[in-house]
PDB file of N, CA and C in Angstrom:
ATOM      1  N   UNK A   1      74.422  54.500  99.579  1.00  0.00           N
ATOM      2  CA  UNK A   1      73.630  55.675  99.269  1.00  0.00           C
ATOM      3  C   UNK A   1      73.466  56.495 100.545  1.00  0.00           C
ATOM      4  N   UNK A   2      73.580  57.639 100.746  1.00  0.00           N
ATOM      5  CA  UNK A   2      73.130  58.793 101.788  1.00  0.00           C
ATOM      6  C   UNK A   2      72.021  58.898 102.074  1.00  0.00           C
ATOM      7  N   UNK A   3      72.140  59.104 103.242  1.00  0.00           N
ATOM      8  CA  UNK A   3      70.521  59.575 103.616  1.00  0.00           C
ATOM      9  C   UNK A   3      70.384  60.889 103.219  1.00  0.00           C
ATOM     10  N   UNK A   4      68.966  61.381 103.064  1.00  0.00           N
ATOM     11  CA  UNK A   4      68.454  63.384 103.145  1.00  0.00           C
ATOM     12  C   UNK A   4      67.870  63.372 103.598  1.00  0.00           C
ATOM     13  N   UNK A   5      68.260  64.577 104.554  1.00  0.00           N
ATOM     14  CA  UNK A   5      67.630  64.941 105.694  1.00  0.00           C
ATOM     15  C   UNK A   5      66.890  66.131 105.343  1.00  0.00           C
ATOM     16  N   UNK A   6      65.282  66.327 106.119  1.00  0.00           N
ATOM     17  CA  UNK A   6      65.010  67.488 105.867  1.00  0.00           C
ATOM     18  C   UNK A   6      65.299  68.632 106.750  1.00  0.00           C
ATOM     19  N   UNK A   7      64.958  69.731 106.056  1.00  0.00           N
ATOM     20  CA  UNK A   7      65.643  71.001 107.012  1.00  0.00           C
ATOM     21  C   UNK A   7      65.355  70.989 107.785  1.00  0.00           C
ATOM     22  N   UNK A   8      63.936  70.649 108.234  1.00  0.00           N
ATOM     23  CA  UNK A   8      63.175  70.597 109.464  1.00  0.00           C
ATOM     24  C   UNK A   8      63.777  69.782 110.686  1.00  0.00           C
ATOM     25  N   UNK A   9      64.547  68.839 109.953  1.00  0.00           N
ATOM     26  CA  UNK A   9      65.266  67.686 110.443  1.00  0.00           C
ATOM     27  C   UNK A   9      66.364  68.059 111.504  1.00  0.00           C
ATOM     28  N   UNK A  10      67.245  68.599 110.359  1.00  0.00           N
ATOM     29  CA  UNK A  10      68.145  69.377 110.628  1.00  0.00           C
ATOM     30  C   UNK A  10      68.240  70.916 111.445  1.00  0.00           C
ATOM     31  N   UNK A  11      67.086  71.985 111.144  1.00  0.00           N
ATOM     32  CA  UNK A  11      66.997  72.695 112.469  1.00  0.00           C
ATOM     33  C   UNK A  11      66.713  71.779 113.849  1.00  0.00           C
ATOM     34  N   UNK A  12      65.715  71.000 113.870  1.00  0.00           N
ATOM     35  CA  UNK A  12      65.700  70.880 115.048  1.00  0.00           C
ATOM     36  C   UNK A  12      66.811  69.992 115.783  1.00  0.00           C
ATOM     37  N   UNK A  13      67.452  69.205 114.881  1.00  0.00           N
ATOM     38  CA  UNK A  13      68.797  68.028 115.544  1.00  0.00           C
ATOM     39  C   UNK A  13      69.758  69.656 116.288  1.00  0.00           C
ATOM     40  N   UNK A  14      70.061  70.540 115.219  1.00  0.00           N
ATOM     41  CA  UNK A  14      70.889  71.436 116.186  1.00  0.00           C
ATOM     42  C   UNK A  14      70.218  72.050 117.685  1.00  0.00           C
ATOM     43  N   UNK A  15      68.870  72.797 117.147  1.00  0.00           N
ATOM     44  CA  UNK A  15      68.535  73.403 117.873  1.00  0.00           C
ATOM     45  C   UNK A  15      68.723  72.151 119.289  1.00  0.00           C
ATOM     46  N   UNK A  16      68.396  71.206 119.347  1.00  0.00           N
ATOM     47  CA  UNK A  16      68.588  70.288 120.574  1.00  0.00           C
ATOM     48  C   UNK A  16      70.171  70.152 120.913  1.00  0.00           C
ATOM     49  N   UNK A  17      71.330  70.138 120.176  1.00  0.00           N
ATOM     50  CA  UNK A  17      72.299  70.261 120.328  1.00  0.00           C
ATOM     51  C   UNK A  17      72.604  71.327 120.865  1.00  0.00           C
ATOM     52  N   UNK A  18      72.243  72.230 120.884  1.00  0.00           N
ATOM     53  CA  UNK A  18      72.578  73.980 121.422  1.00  0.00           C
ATOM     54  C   UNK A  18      72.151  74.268 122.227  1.00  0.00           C
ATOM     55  N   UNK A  19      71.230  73.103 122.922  1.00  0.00           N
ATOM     56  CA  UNK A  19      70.305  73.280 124.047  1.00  0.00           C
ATOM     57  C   UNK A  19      70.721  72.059 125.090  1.00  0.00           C
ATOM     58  N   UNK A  20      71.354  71.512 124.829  1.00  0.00           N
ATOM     59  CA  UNK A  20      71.944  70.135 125.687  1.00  0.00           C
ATOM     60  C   UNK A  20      72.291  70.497 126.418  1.00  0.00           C
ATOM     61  N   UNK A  21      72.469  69.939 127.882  1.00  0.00           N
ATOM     62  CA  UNK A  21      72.824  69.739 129.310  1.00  0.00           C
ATOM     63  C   UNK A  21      74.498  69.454 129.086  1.00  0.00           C
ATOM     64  N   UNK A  22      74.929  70.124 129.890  1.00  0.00           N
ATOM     65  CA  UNK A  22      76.532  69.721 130.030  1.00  0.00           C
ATOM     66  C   UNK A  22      76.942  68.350 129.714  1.00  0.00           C
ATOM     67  N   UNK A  23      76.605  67.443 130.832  1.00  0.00           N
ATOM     68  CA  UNK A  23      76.643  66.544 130.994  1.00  0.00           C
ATOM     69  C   UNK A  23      76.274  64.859 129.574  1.00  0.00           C
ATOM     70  N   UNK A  24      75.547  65.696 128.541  1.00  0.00           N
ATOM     71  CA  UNK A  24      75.384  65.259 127.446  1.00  0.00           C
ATOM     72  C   UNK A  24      76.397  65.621 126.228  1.00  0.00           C
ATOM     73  N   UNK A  25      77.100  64.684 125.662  1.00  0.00           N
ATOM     74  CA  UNK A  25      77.806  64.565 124.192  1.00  0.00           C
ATOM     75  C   UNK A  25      77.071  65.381 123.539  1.00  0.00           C
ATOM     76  N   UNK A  26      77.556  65.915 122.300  1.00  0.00           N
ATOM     77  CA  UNK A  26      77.145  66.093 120.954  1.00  0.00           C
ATOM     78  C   UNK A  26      77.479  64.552 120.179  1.00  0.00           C
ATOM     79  N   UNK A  27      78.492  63.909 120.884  1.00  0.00           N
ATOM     80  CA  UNK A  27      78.353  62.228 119.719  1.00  0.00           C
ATOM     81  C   UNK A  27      76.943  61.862 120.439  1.00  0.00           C
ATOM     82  N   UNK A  28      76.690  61.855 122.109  1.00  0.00           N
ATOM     83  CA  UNK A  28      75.376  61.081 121.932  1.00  0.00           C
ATOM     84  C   UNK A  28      74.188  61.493 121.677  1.00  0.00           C
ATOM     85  N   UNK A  29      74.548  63.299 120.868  1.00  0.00           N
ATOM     86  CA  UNK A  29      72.925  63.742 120.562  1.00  0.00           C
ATOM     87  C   UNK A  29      72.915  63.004 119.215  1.00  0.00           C
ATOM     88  N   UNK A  30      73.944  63.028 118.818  1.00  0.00           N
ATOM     89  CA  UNK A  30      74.281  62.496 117.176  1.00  0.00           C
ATOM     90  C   UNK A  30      73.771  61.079 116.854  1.00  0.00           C
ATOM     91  N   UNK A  31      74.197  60.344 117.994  1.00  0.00           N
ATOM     92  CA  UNK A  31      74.023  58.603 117.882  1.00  0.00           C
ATOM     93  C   UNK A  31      72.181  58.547 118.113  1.00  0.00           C
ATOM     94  N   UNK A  32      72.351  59.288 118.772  1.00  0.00           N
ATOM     95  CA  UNK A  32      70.767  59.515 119.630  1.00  0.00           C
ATOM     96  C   UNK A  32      69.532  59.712 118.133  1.00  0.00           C
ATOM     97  N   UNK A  33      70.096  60.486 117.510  1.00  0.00           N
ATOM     98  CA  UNK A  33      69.841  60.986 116.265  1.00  0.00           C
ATOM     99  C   UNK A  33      69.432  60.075 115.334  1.00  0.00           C
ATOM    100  N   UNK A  34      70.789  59.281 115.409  1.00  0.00           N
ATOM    101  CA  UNK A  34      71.078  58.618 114.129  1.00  0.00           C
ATOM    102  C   UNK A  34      71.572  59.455 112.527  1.00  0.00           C
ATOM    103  N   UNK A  35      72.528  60.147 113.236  1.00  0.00           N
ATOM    104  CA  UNK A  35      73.235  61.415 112.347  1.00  0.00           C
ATOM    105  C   UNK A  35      74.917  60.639 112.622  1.00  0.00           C
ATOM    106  N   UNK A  36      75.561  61.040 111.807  1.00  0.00           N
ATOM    107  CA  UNK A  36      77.097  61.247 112.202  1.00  0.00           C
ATOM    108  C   UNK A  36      77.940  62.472 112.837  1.00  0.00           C
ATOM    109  N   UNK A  37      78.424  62.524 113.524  1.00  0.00           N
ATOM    110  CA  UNK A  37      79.035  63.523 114.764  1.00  0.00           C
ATOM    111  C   UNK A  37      79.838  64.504 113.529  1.00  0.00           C
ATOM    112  N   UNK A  38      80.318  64.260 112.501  1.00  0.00           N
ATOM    113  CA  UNK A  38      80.868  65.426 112.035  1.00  0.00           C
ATOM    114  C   UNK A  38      79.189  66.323 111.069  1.00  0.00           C
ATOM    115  N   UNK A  39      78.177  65.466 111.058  1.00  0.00           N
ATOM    116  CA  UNK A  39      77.520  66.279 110.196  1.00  0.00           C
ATOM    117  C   UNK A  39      76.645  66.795 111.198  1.00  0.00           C
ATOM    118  N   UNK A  40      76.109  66.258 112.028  1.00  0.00           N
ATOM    119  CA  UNK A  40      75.881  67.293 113.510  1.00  0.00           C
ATOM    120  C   UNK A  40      76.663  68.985 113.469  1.00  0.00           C
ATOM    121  N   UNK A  41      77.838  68.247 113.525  1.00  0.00           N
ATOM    122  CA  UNK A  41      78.615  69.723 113.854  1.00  0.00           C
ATOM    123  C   UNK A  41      78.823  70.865 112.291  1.00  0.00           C
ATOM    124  N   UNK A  42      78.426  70.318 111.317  1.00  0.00           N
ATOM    125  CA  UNK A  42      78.278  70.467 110.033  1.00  0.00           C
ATOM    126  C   UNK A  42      77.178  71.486 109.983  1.00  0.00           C
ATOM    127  N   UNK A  43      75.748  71.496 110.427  1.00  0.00           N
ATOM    128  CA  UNK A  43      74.612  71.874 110.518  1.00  0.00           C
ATOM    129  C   UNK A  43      75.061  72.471 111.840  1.00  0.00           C
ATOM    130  N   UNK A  44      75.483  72.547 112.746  1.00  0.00           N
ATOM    131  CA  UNK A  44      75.650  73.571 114.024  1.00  0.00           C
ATOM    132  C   UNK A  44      76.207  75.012 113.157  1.00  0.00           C
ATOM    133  N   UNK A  45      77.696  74.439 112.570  1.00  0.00           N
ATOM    134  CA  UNK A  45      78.034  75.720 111.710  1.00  0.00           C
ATOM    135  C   UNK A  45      77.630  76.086 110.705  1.00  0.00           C
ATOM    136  N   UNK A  46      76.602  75.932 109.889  1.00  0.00           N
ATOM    137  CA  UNK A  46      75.799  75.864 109.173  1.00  0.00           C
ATOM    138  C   UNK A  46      74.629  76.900 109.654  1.00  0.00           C
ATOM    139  N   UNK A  47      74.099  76.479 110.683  1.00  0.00           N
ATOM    140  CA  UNK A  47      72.700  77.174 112.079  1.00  0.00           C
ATOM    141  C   UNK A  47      73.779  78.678 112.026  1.00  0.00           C
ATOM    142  N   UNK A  48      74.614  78.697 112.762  1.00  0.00           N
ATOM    143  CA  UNK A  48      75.892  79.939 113.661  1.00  0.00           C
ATOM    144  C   UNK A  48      75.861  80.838 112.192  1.00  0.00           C
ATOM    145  N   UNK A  49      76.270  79.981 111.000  1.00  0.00           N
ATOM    146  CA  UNK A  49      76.462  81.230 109.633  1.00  0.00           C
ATOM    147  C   UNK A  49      75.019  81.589 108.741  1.00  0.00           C
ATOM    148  N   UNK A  50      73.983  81.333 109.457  1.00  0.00           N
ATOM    149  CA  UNK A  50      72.884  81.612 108.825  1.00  0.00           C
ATOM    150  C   UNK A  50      72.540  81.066 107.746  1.00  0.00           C
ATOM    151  N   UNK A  51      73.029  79.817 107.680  1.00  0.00           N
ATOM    152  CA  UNK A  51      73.101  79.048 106.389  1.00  0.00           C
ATOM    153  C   UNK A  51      72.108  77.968 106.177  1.00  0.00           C
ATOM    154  N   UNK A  52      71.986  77.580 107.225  1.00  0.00           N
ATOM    155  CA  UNK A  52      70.772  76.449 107.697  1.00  0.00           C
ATOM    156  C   UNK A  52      69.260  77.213 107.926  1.00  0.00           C
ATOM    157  N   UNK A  53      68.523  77.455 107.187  1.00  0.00           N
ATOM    158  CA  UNK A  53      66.994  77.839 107.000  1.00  0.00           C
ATOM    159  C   UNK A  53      65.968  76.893 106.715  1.00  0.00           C
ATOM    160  N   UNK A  54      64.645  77.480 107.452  1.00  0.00           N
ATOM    161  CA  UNK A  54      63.686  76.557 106.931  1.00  0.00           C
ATOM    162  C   UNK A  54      63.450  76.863 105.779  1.00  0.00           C
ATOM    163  N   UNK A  55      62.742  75.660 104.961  1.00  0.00           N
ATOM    164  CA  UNK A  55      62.583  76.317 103.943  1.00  0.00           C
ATOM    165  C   UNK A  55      61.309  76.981 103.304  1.00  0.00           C
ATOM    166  N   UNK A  56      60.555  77.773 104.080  1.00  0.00           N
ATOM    167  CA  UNK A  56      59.555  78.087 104.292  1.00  0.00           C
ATOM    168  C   UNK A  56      59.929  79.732 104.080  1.00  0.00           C
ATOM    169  N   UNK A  57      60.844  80.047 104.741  1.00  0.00           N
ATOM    170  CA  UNK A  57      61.093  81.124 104.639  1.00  0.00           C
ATOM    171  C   UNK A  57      61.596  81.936 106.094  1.00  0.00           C
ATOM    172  N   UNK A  58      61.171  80.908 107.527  1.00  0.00           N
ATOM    173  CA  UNK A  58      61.030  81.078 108.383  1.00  0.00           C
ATOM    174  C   UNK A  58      62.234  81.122 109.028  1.00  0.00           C
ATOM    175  N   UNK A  59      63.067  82.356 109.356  1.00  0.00           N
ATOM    176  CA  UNK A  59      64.299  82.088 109.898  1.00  0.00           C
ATOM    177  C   UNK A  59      64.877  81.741 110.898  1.00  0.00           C
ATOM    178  N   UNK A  60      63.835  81.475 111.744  1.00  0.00           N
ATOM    179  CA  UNK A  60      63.884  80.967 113.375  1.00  0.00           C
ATOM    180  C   UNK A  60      63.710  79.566 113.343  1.00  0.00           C
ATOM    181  N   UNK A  61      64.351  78.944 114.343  1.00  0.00           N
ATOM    182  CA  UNK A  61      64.694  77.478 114.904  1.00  0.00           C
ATOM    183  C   UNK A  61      62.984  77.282 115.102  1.00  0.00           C
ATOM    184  N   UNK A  62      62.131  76.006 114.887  1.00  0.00           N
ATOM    185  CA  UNK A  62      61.184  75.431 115.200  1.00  0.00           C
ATOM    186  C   UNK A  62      61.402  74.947 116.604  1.00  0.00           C
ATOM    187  N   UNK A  63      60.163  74.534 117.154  1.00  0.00           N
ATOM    188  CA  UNK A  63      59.984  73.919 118.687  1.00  0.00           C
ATOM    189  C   UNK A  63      59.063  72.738 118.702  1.00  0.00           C
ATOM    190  N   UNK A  64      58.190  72.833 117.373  1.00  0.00           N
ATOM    191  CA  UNK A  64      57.007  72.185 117.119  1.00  0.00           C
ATOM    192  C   UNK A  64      56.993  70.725 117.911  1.00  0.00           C
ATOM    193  N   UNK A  65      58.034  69.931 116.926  1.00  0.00           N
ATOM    194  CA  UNK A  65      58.470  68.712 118.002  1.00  0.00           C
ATOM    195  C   UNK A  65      60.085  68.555 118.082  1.00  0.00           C
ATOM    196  N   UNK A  66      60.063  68.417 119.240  1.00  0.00           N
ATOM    197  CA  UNK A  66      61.799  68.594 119.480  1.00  0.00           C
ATOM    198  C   UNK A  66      62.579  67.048 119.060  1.00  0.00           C
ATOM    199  N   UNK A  67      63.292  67.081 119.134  1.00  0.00           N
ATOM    200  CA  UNK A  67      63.841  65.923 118.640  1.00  0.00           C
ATOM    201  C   UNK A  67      64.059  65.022 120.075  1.00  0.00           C
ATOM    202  N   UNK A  68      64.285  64.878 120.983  1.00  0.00           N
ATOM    203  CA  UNK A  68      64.220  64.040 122.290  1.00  0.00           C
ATOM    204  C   UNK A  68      62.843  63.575 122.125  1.00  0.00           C
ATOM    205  N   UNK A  69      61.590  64.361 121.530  1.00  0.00           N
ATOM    206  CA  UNK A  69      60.151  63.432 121.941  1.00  0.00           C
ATOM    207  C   UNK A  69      59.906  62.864 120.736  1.00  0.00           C
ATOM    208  N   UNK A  70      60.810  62.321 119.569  1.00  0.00           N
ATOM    209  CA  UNK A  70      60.636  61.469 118.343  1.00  0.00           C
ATOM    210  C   UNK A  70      60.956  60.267 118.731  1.00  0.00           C
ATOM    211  N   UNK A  71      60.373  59.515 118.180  1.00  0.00           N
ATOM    212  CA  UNK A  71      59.934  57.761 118.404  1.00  0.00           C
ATOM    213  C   UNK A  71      60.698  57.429 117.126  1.00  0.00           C
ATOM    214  N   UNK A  72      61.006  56.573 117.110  1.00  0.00           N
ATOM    215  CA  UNK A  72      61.848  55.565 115.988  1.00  0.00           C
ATOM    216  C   UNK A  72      60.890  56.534 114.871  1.00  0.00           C
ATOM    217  N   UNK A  73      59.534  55.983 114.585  1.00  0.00           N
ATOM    218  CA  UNK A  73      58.747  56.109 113.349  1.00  0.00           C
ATOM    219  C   UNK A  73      58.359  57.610 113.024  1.00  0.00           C
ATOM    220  N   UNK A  74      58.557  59.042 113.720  1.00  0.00           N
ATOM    221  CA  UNK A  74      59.199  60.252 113.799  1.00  0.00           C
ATOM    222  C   UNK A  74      60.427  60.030 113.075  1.00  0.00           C
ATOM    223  N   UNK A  75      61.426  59.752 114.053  1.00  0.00           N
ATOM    224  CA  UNK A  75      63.197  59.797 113.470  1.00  0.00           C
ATOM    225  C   UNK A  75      62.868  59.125 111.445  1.00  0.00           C
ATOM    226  N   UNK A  76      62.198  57.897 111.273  1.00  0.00           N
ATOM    227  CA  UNK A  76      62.293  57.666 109.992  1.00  0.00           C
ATOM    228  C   UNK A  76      61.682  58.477 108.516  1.00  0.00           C
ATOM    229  N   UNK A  77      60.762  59.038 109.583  1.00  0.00           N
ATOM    230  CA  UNK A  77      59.691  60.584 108.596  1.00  0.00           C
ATOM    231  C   UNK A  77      60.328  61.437 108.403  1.00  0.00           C
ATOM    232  N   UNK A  78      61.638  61.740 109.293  1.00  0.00           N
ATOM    233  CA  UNK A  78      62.183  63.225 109.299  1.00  0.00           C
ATOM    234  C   UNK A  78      63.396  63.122 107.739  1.00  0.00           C
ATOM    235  N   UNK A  79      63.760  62.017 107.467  1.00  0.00           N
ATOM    236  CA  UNK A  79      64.751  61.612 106.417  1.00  0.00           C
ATOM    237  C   UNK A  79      64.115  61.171 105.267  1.00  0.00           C
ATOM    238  N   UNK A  80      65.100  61.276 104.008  1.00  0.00           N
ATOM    239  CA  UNK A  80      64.540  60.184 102.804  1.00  0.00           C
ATOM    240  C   UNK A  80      65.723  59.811 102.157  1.00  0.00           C
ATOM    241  N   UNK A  81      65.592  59.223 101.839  1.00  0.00           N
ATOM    242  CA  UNK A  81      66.248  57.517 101.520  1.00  0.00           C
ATOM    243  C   UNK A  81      67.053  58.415 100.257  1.00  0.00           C
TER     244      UNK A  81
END
């Protein structure tokens, strides 16, 4: 069975991807994640074609909590089964 991710999820996994240090992967923002590296890049082009929205209505990337300061029990809230 797949995981679902929420949008919220998903803006912010890119927005941290688009914001990464050279020196950092997109596989290890992905692993980091606990996402798969093609659906990372899935939701990047997704973010780039205006396709990826909150669903609030809000068309801008969140900051609220970034995804580097989520704790295991964060990372498991952001998904559903």
């Amino acid at each position: 069975m797949s995981r679902k991710f929420t949008q919220e999820f998903k803006v912010q996994a890119v927005e941290k991807a688009l914001s990464k240090d050279r020196n950092v992967s997109l596989e290890g923002i992905a692993d980091n994640l606990g996402v798969g590296y093609s659906t990372l890049q899935r939701w990047i082009a997704q973010a780039k074609k205006h396709e990826l929205e909150l669903t609030n209505g809000d068309h801008s990337m969140t900051t609220e909590k970034r995804p580097q300061d989520w704790n295991l029990e964060d990372r498991q809230t952001q998904y559903h089964y």
